[in-house]
N, C-alpha and C. Protein backbone atom coordinates (compact mmCIF):
# COMPACT_ATOMS: atom_id res chain seq x y z
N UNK A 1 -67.31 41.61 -121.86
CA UNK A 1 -67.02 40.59 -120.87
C UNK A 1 -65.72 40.95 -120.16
N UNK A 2 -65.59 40.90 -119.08
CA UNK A 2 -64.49 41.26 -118.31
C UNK A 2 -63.66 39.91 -117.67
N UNK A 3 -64.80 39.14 -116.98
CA UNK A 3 -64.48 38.38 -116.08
C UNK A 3 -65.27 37.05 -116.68
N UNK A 4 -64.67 35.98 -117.09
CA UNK A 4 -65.04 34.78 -116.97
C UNK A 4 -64.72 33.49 -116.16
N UNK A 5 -65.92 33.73 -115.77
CA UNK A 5 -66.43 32.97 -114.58
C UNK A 5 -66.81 31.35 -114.68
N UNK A 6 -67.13 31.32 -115.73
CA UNK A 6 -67.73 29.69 -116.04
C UNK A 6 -68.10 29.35 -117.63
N UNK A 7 -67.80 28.14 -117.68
CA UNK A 7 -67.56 27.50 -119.51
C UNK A 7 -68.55 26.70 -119.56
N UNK A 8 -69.55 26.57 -120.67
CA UNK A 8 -69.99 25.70 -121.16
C UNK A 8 -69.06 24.77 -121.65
N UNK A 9 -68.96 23.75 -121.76
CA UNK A 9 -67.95 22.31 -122.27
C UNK A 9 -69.13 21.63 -123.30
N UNK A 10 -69.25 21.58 -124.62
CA UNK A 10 -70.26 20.83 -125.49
C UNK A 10 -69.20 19.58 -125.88
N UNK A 11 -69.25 18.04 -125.48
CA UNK A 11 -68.32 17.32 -125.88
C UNK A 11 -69.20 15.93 -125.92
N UNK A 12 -68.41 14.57 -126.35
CA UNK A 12 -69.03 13.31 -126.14
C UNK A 12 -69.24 12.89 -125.35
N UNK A 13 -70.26 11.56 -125.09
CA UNK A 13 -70.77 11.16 -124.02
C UNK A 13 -69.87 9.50 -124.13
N UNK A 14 -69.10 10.02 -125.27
CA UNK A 14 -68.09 8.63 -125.56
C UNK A 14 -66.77 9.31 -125.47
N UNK A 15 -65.68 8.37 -125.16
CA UNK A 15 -64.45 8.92 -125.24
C UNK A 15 -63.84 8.95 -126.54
N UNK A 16 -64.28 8.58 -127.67
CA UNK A 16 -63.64 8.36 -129.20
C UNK A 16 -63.19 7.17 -129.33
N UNK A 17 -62.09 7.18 -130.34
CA UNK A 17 -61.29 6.41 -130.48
C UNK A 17 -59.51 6.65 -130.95
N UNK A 18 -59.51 7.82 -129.99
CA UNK A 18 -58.06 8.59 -130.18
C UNK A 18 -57.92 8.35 -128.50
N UNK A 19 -56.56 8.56 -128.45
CA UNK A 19 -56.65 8.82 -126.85
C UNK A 19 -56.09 10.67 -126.71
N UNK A 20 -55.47 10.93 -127.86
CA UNK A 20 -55.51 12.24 -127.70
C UNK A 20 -56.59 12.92 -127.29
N UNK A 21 -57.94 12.77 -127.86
CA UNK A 21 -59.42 13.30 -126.80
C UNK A 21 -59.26 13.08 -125.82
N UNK A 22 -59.06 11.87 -125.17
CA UNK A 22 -59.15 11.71 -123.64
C UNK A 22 -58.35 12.68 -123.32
N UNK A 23 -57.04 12.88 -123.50
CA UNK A 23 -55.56 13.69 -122.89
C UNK A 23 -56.00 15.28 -122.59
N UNK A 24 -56.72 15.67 -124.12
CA UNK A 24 -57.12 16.87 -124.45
C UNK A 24 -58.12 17.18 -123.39
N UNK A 25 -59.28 16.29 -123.08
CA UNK A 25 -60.06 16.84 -122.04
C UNK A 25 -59.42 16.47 -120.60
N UNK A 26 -58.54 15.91 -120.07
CA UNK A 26 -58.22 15.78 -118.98
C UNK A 26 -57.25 17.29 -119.14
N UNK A 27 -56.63 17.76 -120.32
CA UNK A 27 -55.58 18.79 -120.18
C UNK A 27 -57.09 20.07 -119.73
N UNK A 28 -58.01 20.27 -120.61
CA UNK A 28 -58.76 21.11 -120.53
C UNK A 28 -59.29 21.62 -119.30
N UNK A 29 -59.66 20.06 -118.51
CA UNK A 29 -60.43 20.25 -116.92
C UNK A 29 -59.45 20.65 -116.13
N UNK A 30 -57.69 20.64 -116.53
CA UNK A 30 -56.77 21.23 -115.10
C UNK A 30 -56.68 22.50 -115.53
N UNK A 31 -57.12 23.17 -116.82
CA UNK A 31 -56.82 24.23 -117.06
C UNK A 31 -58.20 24.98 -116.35
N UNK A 32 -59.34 24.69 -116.57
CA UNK A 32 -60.49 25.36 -116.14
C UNK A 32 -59.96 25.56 -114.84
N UNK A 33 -59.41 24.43 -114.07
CA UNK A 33 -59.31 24.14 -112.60
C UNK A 33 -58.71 25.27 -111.98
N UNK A 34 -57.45 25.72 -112.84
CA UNK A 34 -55.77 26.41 -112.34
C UNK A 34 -56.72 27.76 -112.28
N UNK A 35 -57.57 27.75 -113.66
CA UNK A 35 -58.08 29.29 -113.89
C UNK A 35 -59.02 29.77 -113.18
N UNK A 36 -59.53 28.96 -112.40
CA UNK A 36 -60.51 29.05 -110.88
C UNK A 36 -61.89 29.36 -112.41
N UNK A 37 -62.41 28.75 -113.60
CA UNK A 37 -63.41 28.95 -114.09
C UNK A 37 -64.29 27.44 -113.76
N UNK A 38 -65.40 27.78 -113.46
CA UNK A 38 -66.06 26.19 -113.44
C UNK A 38 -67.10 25.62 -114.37
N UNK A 39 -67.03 24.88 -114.67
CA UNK A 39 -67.28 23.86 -116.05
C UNK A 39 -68.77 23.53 -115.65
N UNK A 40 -69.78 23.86 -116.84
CA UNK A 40 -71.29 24.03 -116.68
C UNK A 40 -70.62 22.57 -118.14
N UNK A 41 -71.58 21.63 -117.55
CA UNK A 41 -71.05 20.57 -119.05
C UNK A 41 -72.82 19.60 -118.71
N UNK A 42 -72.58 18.68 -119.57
CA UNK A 42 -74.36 17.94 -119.75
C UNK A 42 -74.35 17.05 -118.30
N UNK A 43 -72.92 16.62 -117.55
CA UNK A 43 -73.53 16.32 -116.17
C UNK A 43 -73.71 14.43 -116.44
N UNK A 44 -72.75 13.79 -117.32
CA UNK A 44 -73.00 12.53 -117.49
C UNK A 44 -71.38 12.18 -116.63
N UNK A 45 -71.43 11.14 -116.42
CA UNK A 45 -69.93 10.28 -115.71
C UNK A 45 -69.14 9.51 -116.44
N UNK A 46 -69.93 9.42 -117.85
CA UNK A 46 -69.04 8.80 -118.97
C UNK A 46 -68.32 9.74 -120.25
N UNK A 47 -67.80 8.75 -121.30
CA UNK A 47 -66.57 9.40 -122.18
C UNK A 47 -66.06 11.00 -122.05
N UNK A 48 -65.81 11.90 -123.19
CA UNK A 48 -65.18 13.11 -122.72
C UNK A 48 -65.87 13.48 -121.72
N UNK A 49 -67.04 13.86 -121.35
CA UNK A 49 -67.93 14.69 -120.59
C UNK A 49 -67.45 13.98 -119.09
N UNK A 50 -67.33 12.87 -118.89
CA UNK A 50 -66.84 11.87 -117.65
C UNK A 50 -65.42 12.66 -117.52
N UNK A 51 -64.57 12.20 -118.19
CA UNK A 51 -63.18 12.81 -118.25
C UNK A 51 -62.50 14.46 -117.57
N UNK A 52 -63.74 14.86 -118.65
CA UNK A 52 -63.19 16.59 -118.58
C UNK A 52 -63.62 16.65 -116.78
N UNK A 53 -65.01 16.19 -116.10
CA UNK A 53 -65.37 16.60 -115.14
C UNK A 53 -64.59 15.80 -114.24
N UNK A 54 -64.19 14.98 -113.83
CA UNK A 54 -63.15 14.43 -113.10
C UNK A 54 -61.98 15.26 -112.96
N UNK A 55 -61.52 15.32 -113.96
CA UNK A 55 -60.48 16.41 -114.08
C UNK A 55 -60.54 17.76 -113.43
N UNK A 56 -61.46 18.31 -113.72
CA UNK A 56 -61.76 19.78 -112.97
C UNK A 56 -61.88 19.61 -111.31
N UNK A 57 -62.69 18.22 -111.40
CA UNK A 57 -62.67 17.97 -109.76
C UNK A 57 -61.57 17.47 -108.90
N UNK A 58 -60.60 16.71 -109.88
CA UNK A 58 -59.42 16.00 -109.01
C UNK A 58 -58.31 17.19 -108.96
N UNK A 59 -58.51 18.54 -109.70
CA UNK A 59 -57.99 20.17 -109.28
C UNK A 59 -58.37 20.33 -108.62
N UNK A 60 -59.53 20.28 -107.93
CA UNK A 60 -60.40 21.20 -107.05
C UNK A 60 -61.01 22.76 -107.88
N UNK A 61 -61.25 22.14 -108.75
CA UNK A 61 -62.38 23.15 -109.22
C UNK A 61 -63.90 22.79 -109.10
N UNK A 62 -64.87 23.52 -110.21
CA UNK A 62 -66.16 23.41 -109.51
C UNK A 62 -67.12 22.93 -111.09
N UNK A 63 -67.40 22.44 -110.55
CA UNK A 63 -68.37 21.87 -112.11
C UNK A 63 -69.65 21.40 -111.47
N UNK A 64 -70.39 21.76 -112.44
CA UNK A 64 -72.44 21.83 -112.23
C UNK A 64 -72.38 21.40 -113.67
N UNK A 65 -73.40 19.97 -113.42
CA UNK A 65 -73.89 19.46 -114.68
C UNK A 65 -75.39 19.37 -114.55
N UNK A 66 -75.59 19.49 -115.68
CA UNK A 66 -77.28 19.40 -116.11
C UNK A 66 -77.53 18.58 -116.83
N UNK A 67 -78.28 17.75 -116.52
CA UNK A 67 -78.79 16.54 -117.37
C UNK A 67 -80.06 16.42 -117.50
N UNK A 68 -81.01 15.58 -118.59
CA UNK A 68 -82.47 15.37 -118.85
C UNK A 68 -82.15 14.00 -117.67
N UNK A 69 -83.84 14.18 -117.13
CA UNK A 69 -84.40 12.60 -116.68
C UNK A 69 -84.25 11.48 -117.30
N UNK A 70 -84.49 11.49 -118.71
CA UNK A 70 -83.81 9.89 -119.33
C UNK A 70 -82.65 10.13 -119.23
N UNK A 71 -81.74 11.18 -119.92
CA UNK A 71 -80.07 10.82 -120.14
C UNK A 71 -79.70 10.03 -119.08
N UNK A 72 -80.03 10.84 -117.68
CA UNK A 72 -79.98 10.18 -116.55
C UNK A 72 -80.23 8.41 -116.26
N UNK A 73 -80.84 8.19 -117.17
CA UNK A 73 -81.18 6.86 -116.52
C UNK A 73 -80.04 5.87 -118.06
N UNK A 74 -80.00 6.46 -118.78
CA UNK A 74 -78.94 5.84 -119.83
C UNK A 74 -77.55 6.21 -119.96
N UNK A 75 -76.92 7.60 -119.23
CA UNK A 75 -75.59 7.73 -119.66
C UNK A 75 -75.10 7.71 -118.35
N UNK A 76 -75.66 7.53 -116.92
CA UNK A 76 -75.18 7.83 -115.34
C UNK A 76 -74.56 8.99 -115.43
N UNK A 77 -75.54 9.69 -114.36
CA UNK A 77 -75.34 11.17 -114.11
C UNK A 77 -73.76 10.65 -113.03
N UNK A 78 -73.06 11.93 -113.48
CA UNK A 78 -71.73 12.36 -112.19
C UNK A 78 -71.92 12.55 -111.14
N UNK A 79 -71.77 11.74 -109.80
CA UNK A 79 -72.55 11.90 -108.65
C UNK A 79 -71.57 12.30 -107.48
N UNK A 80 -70.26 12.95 -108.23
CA UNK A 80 -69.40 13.27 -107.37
C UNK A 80 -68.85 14.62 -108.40
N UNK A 81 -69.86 15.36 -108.39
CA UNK A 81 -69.64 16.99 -108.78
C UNK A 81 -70.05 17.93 -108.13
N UNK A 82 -69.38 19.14 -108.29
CA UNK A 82 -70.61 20.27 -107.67
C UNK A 82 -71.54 20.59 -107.09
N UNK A 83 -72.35 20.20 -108.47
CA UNK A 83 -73.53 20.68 -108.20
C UNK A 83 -74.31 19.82 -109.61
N UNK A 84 -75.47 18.77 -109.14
CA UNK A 84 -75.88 18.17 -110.38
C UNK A 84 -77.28 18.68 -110.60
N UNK A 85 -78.00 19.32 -111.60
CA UNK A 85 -79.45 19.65 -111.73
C UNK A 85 -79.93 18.39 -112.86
N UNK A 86 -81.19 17.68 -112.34
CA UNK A 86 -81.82 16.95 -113.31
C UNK A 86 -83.11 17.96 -113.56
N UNK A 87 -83.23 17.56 -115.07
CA UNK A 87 -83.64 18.66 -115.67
C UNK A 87 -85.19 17.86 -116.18
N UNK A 88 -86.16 18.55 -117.40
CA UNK A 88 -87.43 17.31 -117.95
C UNK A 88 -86.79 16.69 -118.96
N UNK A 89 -86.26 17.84 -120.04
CA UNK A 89 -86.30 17.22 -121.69
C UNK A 89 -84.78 17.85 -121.40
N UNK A 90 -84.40 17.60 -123.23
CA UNK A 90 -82.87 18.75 -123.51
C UNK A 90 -83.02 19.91 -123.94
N UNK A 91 -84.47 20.27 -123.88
CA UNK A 91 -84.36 21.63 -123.96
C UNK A 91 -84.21 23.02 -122.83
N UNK A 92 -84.69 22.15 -121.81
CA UNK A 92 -84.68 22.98 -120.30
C UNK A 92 -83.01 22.46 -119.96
N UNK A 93 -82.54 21.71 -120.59
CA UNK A 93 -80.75 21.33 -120.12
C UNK A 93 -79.93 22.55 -121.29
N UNK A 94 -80.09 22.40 -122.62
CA UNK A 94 -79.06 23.53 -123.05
C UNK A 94 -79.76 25.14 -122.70
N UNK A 95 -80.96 25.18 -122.25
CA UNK A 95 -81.49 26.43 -121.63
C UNK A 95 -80.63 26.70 -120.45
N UNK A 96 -80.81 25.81 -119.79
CA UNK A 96 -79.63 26.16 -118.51
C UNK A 96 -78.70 26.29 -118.68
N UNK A 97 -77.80 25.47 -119.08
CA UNK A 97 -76.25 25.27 -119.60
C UNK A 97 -76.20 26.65 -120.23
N UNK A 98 -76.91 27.49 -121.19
CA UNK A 98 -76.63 28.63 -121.87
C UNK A 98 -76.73 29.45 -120.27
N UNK A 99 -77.85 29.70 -119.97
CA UNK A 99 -77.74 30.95 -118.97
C UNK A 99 -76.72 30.47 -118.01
N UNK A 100 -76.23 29.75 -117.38
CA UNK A 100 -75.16 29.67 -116.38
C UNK A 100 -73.82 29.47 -117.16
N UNK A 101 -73.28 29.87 -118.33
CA UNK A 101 -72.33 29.87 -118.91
C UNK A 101 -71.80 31.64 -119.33
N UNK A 102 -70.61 31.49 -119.35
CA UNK A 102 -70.06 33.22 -119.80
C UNK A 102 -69.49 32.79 -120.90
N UNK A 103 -68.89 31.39 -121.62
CA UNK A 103 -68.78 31.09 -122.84
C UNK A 103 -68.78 30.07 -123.20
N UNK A 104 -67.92 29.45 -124.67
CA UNK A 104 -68.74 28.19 -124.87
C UNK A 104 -67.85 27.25 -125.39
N UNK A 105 -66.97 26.08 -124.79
CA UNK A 105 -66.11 25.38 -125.78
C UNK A 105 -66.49 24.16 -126.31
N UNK A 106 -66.04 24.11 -127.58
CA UNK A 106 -66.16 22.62 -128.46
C UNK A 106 -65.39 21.76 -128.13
N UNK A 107 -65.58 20.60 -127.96
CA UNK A 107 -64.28 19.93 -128.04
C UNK A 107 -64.98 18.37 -129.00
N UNK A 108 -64.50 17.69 -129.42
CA UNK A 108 -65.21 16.08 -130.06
C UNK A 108 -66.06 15.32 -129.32
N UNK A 109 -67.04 15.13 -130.48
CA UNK A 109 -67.96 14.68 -129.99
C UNK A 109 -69.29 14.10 -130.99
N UNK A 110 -70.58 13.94 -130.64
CA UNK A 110 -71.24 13.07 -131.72
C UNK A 110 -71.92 14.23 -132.81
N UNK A 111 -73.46 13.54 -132.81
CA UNK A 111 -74.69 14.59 -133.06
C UNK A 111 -74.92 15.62 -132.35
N UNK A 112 -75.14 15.13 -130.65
CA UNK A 112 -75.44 15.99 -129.93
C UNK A 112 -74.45 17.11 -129.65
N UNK A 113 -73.32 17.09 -130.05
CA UNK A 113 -72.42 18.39 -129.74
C UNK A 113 -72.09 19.15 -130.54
N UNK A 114 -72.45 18.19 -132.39
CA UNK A 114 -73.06 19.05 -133.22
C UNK A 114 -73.91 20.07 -133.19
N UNK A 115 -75.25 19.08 -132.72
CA UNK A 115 -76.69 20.18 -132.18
C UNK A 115 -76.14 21.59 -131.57
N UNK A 116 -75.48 20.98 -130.46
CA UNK A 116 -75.53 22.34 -129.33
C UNK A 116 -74.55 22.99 -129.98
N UNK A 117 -73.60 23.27 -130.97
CA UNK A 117 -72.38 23.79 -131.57
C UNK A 117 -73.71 24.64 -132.51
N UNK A 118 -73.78 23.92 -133.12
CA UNK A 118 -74.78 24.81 -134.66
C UNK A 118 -75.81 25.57 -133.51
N UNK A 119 -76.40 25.40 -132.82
CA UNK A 119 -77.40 26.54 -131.52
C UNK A 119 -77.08 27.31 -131.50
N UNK A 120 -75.68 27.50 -130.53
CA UNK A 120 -74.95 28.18 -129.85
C UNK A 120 -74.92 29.67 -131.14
N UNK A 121 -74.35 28.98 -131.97
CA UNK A 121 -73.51 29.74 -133.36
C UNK A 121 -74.51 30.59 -133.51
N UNK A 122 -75.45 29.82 -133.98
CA UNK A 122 -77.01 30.63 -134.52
C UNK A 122 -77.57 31.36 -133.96
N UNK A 123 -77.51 30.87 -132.24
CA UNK A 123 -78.05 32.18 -131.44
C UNK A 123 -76.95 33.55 -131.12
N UNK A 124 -76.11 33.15 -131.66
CA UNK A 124 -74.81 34.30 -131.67
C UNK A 124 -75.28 35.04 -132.78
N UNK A 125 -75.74 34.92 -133.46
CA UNK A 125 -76.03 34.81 -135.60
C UNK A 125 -77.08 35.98 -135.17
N UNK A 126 -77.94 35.66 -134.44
CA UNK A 126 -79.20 36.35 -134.34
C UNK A 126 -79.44 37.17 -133.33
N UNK A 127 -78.25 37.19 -132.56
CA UNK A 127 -78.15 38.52 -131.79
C UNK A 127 -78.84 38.18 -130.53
N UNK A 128 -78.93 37.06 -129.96
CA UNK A 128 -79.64 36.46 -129.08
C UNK A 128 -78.24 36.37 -127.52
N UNK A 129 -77.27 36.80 -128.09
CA UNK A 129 -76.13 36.62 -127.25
C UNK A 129 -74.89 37.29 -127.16
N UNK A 130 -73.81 37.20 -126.82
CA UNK A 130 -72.55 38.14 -127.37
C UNK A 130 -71.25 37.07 -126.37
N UNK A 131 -71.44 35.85 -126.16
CA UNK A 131 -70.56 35.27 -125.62
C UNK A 131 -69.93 34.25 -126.39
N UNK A 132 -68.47 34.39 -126.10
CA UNK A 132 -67.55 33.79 -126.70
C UNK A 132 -68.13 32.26 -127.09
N UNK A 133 -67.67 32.03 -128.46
CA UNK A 133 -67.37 30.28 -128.47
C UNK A 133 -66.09 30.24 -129.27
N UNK A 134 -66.19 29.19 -128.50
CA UNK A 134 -64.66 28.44 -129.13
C UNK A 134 -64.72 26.63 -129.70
N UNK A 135 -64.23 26.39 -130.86
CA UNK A 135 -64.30 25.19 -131.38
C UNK A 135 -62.62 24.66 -131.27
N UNK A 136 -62.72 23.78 -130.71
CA UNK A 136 -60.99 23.58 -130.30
C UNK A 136 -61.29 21.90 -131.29
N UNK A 137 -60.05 22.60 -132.24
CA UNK A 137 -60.16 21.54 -133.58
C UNK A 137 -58.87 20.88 -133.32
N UNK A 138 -58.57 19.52 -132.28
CA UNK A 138 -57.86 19.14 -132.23
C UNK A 138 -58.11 18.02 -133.09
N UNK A 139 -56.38 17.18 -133.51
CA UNK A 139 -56.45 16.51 -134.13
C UNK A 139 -57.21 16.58 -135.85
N UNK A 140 -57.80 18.03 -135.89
CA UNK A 140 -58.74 18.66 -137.57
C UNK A 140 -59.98 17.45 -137.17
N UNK A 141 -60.07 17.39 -135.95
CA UNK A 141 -61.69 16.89 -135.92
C UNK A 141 -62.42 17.41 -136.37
N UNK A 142 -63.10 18.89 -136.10
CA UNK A 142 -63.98 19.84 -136.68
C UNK A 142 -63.69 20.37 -138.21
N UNK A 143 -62.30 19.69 -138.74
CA UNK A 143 -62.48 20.52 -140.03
C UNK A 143 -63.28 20.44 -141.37
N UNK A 144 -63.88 18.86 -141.09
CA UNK A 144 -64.73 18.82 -142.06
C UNK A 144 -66.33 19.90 -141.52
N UNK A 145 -66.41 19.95 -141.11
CA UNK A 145 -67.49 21.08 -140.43
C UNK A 145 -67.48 22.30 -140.50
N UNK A 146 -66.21 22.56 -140.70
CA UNK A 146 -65.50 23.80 -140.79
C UNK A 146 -65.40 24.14 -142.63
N UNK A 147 -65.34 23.02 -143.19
CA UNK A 147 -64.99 22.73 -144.29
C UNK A 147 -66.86 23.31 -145.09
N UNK A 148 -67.78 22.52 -143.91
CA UNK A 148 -68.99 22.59 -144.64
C UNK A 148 -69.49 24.77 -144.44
N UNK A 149 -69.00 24.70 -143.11
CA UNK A 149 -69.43 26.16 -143.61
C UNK A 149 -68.41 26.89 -144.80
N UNK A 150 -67.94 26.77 -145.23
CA UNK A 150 -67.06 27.38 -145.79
C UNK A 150 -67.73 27.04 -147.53
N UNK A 151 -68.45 25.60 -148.01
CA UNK A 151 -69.63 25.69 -148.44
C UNK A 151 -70.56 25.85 -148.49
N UNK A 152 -71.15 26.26 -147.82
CA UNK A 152 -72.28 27.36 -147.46
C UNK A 152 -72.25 28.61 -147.65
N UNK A 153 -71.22 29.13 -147.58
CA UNK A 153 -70.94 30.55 -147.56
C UNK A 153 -70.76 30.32 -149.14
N UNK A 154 -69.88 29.57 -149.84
CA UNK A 154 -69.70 29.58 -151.20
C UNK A 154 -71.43 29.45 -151.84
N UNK A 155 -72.15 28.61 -151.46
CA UNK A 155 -73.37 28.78 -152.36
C UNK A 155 -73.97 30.25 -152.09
N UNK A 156 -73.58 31.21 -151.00
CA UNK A 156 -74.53 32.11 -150.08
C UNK A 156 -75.58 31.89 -149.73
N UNK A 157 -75.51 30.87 -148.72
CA UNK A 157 -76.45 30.68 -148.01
C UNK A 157 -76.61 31.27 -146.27
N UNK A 158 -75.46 31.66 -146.58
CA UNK A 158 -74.71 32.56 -145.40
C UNK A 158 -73.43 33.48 -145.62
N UNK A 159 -73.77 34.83 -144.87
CA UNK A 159 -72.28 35.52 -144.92
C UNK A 159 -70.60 34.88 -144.30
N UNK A 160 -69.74 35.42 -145.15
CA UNK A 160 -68.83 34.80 -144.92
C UNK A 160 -67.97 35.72 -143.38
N UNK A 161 -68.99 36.90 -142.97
CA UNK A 161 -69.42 37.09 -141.46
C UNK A 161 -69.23 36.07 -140.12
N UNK A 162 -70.24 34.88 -140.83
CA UNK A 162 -70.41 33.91 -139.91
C UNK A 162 -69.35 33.19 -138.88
N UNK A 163 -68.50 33.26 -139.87
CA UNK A 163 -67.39 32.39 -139.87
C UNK A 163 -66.38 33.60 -138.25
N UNK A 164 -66.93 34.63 -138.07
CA UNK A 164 -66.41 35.62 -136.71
C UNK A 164 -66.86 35.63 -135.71
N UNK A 165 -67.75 34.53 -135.79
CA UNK A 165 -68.74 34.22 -134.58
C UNK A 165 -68.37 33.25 -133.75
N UNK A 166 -67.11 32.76 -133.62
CA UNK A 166 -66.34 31.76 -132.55
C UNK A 166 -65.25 32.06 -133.31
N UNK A 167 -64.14 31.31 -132.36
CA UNK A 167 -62.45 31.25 -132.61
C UNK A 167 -62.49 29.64 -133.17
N UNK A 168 -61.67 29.58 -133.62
CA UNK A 168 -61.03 27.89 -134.13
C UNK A 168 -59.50 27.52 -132.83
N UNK A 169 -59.23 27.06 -132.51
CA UNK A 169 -58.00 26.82 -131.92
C UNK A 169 -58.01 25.06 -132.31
N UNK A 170 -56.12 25.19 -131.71
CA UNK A 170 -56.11 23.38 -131.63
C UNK A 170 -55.62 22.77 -130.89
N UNK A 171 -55.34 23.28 -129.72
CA UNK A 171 -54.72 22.92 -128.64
C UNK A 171 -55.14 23.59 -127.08
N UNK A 172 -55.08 22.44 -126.04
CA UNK A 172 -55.35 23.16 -124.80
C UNK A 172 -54.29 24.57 -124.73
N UNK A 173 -52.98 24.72 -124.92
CA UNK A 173 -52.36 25.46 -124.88
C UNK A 173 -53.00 26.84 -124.76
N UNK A 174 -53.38 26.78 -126.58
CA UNK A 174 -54.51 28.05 -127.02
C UNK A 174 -55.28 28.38 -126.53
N UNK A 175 -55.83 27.37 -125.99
CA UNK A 175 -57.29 27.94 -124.85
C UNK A 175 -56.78 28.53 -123.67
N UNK A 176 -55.13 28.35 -123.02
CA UNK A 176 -55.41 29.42 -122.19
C UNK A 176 -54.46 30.64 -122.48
N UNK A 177 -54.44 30.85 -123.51
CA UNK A 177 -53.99 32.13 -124.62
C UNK A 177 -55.08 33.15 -124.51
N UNK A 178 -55.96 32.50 -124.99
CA UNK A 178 -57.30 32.97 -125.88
C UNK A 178 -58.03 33.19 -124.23
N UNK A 179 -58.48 32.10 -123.46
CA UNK A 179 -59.06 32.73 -121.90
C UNK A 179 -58.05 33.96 -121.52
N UNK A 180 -56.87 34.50 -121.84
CA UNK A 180 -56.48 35.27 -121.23
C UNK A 180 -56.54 36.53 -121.59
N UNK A 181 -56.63 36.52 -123.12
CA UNK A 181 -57.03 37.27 -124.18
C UNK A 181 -58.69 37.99 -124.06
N UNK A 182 -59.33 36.80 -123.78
CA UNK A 182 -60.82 37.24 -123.46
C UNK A 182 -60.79 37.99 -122.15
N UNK A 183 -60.26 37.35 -121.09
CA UNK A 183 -60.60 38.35 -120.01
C UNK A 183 -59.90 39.59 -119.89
N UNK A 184 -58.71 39.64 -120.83
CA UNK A 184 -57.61 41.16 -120.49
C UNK A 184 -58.64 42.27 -122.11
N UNK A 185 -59.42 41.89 -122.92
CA UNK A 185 -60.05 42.75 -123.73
C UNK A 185 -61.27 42.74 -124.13
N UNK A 186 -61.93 41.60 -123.38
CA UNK A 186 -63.37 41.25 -123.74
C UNK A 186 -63.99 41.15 -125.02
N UNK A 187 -62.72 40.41 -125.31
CA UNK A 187 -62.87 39.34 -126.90
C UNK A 187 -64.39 38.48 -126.72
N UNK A 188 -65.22 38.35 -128.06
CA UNK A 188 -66.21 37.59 -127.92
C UNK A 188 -66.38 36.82 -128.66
C-alpha cells in the first residue's frame, strides 16, 4: 500500500454513554479531513457514525455512506454527505464498504461493529485481503475483546499469529502516527 486514499470507519449507530466517544469521533473525522482520506462508514445521521461524518464534512472532506433499505428507514440515512448508496440487505453494504476502502478503523460500538470487526479480521486470516485494520481501544473499550482473543489463542483455537492482523492504538493522536507510518512503508 502506498497511498491511502479512503477508511472504512466500523462504529455505533449510538453515541454511548461516555462523551469521550463522541470527542474521539469528532477528533477522528478532522483528522481523516486534514489527511485529504475520505470516510466509506454505514451512511446513518445518528450516534458515532452521525458524529464522525459531520465531522469529516464540517472539514471539507469527503465521505460516501452505504446503507441497507431498512437501516434506512430506522436509523435516517445522512442526507448531507458525499455520496450516499442505498444498498438491499447488509451484505451488499459491508461488500461495498470493503471494496471502496484501503483500510479499516474500529472505533465503539454495538454487535454490529463487532460483526464487521470479527469479518474484516477473518477475511485478513484467510488471505482474502492485505489491508490495514486498526482497533482504536479508547478508553480499554475493546479490551475485553482483546482479552477474549487472547483466550482463544490460550485454548488453540487460533494462532497467536492472529493477534498481527490489525494494530491496537488508543488515541486519535496514534492514528495519525500509524496513517503516516502506513503510507511512508506500506504497513498492513
Amino acid at each position: 500500500m502506498t497511498k491511502l486514499k479512503s477508511l472504512c470507519v466500523y462504529c455505533g449507530s449510538r453515541a454511548g454513554n461516555k462523551k469521550a466517544f463522541q470527542k474521539l469521533s469528532n477528533d477522528v473525522g478532522e483528522i481523516l479531513s486534514q489527511s485529504k482520506i475520505k470516510l466509506i462508514y454505514g451512511g446513518g445521521n445518528v450516534g458515532l457514525m452521525g458524529i464522525i461524518a459531520n465531522s469529516v464534512m464540517k472539514n471539507g472532506g469527503e465521505v460516501h455512506g452505504i446503507i441497507p433499505e431498512h437501516l434506512n428507514k430506522i436509523e435516517k440515512s445522512h442526507d448531507k454527505i458525499t455520496k450516499l448508496t442505498i444498498v438491499e440487505n447488509m451484505h451488499q453494504r459491508k461488500k461495498l464498504m470493503f471494496d471502496h476502502s484501503d483500510a479499516f478503523l474500529v472505533l465503539p460500538g454495538s454487535i454490529g461493529t463487532l460483526d464487521e470487526t470479527i469479518e474484516i479480521i477473518t477475511w485478513k486470516q484467510l488471505g482474502l485481503h492485505d489491508k490495514p485494520i486498526i482497533i482504536l481501544n479508547s478508553e480499554n473499550y475493546w479490551t475485553p475483546f482483546l482479552a477474549l482473543l487472547d483466550n482463544i489463542i490460550e485454548y488453540e483455537f487460533t494462532l497467536p499469529k492472529t493477534l498481527d492482523l490489525f494494530h491496537v492504538i488508543h488515541s486519535a493522536e496514534e492514528l495519525l502516527l500509524l496513517f503516516k507510518k502506513i503510507q511512508d512503508s506500506g504497513v498492513e
